[in-house]
C-alpha atoms as a PDB file:
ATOM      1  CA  UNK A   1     -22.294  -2.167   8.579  1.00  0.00           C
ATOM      2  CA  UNK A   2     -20.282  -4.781   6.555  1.00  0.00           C
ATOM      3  CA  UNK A   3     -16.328  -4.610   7.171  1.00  0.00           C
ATOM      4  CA  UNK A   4     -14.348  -3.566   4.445  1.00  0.00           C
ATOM      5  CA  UNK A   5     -12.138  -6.124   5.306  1.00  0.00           C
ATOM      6  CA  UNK A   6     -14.048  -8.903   3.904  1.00  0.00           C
ATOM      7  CA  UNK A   7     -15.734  -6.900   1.161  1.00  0.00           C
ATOM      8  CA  UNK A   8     -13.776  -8.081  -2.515  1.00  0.00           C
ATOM      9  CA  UNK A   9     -12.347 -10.937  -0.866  1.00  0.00           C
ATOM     10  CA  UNK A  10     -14.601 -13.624  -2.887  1.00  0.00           C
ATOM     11  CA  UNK A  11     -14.422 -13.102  -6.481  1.00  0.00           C
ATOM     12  CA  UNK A  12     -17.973 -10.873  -7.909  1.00  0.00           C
ATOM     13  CA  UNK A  13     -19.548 -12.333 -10.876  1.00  0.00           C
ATOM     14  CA  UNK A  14     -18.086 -10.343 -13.952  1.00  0.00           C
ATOM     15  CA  UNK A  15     -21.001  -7.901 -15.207  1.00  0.00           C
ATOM     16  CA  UNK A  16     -18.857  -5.728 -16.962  1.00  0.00           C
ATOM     17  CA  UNK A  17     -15.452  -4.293 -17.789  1.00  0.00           C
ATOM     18  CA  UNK A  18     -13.988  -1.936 -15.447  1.00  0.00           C
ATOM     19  CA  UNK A  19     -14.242   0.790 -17.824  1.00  0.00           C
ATOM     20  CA  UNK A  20     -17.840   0.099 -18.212  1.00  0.00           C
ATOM     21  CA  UNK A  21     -18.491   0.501 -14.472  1.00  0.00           C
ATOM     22  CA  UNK A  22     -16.609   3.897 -13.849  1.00  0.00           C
ATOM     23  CA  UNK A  23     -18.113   5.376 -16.876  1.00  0.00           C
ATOM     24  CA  UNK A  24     -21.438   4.177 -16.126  1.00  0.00           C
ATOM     25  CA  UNK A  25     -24.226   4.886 -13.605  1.00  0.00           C
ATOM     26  CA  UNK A  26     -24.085   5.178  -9.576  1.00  0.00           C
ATOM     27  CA  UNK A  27     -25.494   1.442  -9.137  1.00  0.00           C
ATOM     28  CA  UNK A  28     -22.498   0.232 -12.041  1.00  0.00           C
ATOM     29  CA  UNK A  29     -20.157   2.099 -10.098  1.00  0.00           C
ATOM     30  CA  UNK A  30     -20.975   0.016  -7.209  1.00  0.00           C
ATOM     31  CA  UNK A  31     -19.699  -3.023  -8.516  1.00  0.00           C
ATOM     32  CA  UNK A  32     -16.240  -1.552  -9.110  1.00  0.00           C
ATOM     33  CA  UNK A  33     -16.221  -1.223  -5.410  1.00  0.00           C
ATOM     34  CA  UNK A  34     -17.532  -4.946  -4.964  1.00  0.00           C
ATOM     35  CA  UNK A  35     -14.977  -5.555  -7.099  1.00  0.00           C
ATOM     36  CA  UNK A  36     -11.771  -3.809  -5.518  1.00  0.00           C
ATOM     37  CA  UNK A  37     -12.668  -2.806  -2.204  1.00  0.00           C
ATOM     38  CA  UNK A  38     -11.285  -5.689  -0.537  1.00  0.00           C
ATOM     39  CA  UNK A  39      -7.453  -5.077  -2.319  1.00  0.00           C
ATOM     40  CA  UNK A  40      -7.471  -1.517  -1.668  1.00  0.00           C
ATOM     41  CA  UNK A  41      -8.116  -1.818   2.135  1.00  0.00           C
ATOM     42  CA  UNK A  42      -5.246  -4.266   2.456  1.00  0.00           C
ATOM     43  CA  UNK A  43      -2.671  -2.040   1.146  1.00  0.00           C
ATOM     44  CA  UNK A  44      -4.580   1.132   2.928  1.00  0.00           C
ATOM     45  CA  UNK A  45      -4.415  -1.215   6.370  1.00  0.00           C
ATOM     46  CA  UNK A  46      -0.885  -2.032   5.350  1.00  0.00           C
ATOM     47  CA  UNK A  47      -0.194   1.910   5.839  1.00  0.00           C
ATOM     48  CA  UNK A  48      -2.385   2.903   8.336  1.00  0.00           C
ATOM     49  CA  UNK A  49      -3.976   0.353  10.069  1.00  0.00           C
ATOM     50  CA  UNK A  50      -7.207  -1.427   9.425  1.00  0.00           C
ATOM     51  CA  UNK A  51      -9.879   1.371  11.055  1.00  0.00           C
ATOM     52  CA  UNK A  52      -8.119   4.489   9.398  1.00  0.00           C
ATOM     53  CA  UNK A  53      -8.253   2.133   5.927  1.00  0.00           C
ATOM     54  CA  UNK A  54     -12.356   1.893   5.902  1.00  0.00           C
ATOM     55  CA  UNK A  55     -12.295   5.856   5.919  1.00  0.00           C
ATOM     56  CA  UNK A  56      -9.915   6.017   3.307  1.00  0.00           C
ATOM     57  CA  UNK A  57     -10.895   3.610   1.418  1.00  0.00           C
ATOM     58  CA  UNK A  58     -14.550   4.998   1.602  1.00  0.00           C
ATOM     59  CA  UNK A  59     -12.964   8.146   0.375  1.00  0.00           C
ATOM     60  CA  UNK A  60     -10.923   6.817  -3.044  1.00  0.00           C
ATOM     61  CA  UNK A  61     -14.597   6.104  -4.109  1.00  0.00           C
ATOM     62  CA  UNK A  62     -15.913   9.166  -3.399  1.00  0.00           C
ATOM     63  CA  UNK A  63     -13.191  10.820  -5.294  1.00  0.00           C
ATOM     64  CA  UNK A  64     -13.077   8.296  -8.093  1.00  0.00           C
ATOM     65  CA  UNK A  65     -17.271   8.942  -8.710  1.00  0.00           C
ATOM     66  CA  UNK A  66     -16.806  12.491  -8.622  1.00  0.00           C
ATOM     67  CA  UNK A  67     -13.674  12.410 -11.305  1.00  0.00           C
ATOM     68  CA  UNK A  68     -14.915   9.170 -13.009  1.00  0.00           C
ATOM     69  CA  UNK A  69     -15.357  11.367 -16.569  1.00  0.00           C
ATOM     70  CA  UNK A  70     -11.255  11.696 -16.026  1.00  0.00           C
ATOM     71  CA  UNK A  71     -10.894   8.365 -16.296  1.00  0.00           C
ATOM     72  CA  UNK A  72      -9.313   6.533 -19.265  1.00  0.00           C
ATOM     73  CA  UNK A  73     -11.611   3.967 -21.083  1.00  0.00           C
ATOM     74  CA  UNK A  74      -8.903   1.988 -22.821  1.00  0.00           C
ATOM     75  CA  UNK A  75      -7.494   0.858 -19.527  1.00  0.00           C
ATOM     76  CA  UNK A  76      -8.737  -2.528 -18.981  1.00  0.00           C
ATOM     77  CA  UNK A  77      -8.040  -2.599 -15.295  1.00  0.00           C
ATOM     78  CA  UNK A  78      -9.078   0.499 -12.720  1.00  0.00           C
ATOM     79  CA  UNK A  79      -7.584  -0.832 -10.088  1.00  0.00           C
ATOM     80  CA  UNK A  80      -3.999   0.997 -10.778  1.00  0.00           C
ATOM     81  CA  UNK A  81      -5.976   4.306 -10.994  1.00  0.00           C
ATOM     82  CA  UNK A  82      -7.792   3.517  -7.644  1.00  0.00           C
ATOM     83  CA  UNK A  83      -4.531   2.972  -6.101  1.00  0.00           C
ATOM     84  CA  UNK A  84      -3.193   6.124  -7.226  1.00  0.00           C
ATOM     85  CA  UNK A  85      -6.169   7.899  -5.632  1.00  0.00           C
ATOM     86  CA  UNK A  86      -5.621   6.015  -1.976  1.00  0.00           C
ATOM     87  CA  UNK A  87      -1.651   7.088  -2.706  1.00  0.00           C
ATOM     88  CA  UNK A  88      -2.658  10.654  -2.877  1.00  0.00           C
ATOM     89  CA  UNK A  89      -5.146  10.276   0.332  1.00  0.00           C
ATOM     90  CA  UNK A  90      -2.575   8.393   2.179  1.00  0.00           C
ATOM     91  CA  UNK A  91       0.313  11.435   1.670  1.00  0.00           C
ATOM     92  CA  UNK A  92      -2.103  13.435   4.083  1.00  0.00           C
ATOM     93  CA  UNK A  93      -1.644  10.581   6.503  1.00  0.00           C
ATOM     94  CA  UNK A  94       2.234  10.303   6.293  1.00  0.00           C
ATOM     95  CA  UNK A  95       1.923  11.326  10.411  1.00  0.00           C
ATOM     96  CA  UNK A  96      -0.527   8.501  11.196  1.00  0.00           C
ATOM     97  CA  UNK A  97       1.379   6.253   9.174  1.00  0.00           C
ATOM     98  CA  UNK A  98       4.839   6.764  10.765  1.00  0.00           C
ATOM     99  CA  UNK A  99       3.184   6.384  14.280  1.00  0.00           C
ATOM    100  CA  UNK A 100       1.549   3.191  13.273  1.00  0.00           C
ATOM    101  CA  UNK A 101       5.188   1.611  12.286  1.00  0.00           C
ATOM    102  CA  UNK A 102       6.555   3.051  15.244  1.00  0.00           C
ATOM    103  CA  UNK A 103       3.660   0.964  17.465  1.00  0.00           C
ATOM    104  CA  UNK A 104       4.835  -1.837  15.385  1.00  0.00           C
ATOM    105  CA  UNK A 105       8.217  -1.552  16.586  1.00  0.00           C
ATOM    106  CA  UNK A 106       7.089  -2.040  20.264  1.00  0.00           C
ATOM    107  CA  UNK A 107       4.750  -4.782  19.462  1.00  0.00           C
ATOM    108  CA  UNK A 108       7.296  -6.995  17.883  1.00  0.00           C
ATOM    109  CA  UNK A 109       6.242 -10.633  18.099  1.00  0.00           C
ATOM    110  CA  UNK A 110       9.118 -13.116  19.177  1.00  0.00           C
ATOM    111  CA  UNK A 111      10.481 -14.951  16.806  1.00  0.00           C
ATOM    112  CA  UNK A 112      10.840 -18.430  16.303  1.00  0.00           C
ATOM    113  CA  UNK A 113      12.525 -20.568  18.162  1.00  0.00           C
ATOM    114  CA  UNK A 114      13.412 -18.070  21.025  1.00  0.00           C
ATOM    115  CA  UNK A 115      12.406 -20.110  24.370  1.00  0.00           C
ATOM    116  CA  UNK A 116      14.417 -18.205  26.465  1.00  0.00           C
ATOM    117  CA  UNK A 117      13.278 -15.331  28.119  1.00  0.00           C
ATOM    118  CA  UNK A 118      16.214 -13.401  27.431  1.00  0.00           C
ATOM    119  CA  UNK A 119      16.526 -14.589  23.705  1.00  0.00           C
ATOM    120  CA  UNK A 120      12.884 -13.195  23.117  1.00  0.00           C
ATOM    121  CA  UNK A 121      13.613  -9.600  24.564  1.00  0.00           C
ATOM    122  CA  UNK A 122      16.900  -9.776  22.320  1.00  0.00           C
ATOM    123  CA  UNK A 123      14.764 -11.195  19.418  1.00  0.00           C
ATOM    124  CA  UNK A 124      12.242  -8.385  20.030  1.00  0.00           C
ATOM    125  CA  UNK A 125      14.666  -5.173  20.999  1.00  0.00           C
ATOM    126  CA  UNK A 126      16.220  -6.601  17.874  1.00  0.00           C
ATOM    127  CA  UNK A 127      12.821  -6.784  15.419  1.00  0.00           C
ATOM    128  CA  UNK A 128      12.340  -3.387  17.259  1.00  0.00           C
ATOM    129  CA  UNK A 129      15.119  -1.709  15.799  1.00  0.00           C
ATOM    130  CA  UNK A 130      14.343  -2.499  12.484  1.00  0.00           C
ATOM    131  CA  UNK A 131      11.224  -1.307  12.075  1.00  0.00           C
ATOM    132  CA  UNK A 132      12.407   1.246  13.708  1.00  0.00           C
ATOM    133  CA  UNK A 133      15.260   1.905  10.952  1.00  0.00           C
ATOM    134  CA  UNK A 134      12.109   1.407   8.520  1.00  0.00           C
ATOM    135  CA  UNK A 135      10.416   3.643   9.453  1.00  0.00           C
ATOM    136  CA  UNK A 136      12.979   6.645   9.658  1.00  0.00           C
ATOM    137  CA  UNK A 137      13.955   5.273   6.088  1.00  0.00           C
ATOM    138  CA  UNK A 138      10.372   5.857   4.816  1.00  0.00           C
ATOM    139  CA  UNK A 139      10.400   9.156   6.897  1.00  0.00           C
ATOM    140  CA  UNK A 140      13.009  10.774   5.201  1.00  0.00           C
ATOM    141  CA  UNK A 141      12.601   9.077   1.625  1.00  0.00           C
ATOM    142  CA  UNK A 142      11.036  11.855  -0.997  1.00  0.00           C
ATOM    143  CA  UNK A 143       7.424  11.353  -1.995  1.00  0.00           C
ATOM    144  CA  UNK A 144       7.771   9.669  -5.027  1.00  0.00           C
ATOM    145  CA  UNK A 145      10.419   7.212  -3.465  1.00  0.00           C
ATOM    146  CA  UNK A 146       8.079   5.859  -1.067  1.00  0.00           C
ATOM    147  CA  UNK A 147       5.021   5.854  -3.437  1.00  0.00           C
ATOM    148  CA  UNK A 148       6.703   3.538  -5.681  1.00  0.00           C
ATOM    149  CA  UNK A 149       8.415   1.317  -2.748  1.00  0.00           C
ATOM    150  CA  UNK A 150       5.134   1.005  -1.081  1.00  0.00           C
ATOM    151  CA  UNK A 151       2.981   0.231  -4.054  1.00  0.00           C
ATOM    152  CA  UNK A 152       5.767  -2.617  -5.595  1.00  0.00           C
ATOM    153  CA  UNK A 153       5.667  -4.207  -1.606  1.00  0.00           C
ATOM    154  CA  UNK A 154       2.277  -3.407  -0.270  1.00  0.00           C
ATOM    155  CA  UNK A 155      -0.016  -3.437  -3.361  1.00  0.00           C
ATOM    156  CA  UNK A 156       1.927  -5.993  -5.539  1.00  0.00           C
ATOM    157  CA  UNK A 157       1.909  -3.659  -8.418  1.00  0.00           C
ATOM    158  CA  UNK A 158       4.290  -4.249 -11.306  1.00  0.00           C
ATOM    159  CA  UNK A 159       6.190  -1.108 -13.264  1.00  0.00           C
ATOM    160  CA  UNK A 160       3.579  -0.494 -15.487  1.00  0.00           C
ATOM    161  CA  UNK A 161       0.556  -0.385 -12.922  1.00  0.00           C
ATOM    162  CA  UNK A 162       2.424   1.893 -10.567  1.00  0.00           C
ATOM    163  CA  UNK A 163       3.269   4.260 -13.455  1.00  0.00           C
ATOM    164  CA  UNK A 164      -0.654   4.207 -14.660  1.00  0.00           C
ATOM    165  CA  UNK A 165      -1.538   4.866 -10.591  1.00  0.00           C
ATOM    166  CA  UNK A 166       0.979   7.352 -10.285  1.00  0.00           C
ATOM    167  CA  UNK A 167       0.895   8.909 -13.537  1.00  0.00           C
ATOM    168  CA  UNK A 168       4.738   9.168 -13.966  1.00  0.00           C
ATOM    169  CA  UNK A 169       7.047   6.849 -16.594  1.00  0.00           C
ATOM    170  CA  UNK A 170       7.779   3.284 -16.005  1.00  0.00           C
ATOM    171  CA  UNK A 171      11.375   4.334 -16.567  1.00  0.00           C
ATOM    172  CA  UNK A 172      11.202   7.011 -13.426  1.00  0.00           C
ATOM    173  CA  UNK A 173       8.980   4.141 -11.495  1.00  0.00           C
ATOM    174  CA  UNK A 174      12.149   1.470 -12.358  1.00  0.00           C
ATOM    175  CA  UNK A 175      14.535   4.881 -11.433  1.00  0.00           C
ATOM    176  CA  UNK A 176      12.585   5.659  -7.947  1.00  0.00           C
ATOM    177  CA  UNK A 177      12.302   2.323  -6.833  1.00  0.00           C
ATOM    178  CA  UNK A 178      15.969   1.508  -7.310  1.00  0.00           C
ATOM    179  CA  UNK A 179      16.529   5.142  -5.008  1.00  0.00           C
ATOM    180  CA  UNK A 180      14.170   3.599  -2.395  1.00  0.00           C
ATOM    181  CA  UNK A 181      15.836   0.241  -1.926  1.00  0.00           C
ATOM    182  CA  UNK A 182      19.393   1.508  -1.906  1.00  0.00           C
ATOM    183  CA  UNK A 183      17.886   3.922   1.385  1.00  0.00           C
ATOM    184  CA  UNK A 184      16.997   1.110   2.932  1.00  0.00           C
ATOM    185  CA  UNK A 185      19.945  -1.048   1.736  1.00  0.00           C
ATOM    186  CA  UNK A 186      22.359   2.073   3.651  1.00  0.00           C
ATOM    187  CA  UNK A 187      20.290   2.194   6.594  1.00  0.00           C
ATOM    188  CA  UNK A 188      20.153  -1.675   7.172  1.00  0.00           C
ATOM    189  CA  UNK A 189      23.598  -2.741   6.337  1.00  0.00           C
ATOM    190  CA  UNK A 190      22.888  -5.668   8.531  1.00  0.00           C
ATOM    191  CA  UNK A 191      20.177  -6.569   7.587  1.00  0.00           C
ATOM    192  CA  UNK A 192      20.645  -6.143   3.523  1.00  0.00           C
ATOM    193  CA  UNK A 193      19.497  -9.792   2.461  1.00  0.00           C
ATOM    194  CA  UNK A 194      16.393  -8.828   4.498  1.00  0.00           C
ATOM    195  CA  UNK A 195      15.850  -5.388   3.206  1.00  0.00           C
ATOM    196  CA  UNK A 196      16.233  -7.386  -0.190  1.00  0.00           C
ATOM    197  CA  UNK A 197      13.809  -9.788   0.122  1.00  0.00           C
ATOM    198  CA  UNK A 198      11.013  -7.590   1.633  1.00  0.00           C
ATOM    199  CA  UNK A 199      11.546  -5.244  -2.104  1.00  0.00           C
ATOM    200  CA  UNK A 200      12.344  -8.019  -4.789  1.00  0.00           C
END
C-alpha cells in the first residue's frame, strides 16, 4: 500500500481544473487526490501524527466524493475546501491531538550547542515546558481560535483560504487569529518573540 506520505509530493501532470475533477467522475476524482493528498497529510500529521493522518486523510475524500455536488465550481483551488473537511475530522480528534503534543513535550530534542550533560536536560526540561504551555493554550482556546491558528501555521493558508475552508469571513478569520496569538502571547510571556515567530 503506497504511503500517503509521499503521495502529492511530485507535482501530477495538470489534466484538469480542480473544479473539473470534484464535479466529475470517480476516476477524475482520483486525481484531486494525486493532486493534494500529499499537503493534506502534512498538516493532518502535523496534528495527529503521521499513522492517525492516512486514516484521516483517507476519510476527507470519502466525505468530499460523497458531498462533491456541494462544492463550488467557481473556486479555482479545492484544496481550501479539503482542508476544511480534515478541520472538521480533526475536532473529533482534539484528545489524540493533545496527547500527541504532550509526547512531544517529553521527546524534546536538545538543542544546539548544549554539550553538557546538564545544559541538555535544562535545554530539554526547558523545550518541555513549552510545548507543554502549547498545548494547554490550544486546549483551552475555543474552536474557531485554534482552527484558524492551526490552518495559518500548519497548512500555510492565507485569510482568504482559511475563510473558504472554514466557511466564516476573512474579517472573523483576521479577528480569531489575532484572539489565538494573544493566548499564546499571555501564556508564554517568556517566550513572546518565539510565540511570534512560530504565528507571523
Amino acid at each position: 500500500m503506497t504511503s500517503l506520505r509521499s503521495v502529492g509530493d511530485s507535482d501530477p501532470p495538470v489534466v484538469g481544473s480542480d473544479a473539473e475533477l470534484v464535479t466529475g467522475d470517480a476516476e477524475q476524482f482520483g486525481l484531486l487526490f494525486d493532486r493534494y493528498a500529499g499537503a493534506l497529510h502534512r498538516y493532518c500529521a502535523g496534528r495527529v501524527g503521521a499513522e492517525v493522518a492516512e486514516d484521516v486523510v483517507a476519510d476527507v475524500f470519502c466525505v468530499a466524493f460523497k458531498q462533491r455536488d456541494r462544492y463550488d465550481a467557481d473556486r479555482a483551488n479545492a484544496l481550501p475546501w479539503l482542508y476544511g473537511i480534515a478541520t472538521n475530522l480533526l475536532r473529533r480528534r482534539w484528545r489524540q491531538e493533545a496527547a500527541r503534543y504532550r509526547a512531544m513535550a517529553k521527546a524534546v530534542p536538545p538543542l544546539a550547542g548544549g554539550d553538557e550533560p546538564a545544559l541538555r536536560a535544562v535545554e530539554r526540561t526547558h523545550a518541555a515546558e513549552y510545548v507543554r504551555l502549547i498545548t494547554s493554550a490550544l486546549g483551552q482556546m475555543p474552536r474557531r481560535q485554534r482552527d484558524v491558528l492551526l490552518l495559518f501555521a500548519l497548512a500555510d493558508l492565507d485569510y482568504g483560504e482559511i475563510a473558504t475552508a472554514l466557511a466564516i469571513p476573512v474579517g472573523t478569520v483576521r479577528s480569531a487569529l489575532h484572539r489565538a496569538r494573544k493566548r499564546l502571547r499571555d501564556v508564554l510571556p517568556a517566550h513572546a518573540d518565539t510565540s511570534q515567530e512560530m504565528t507571523s
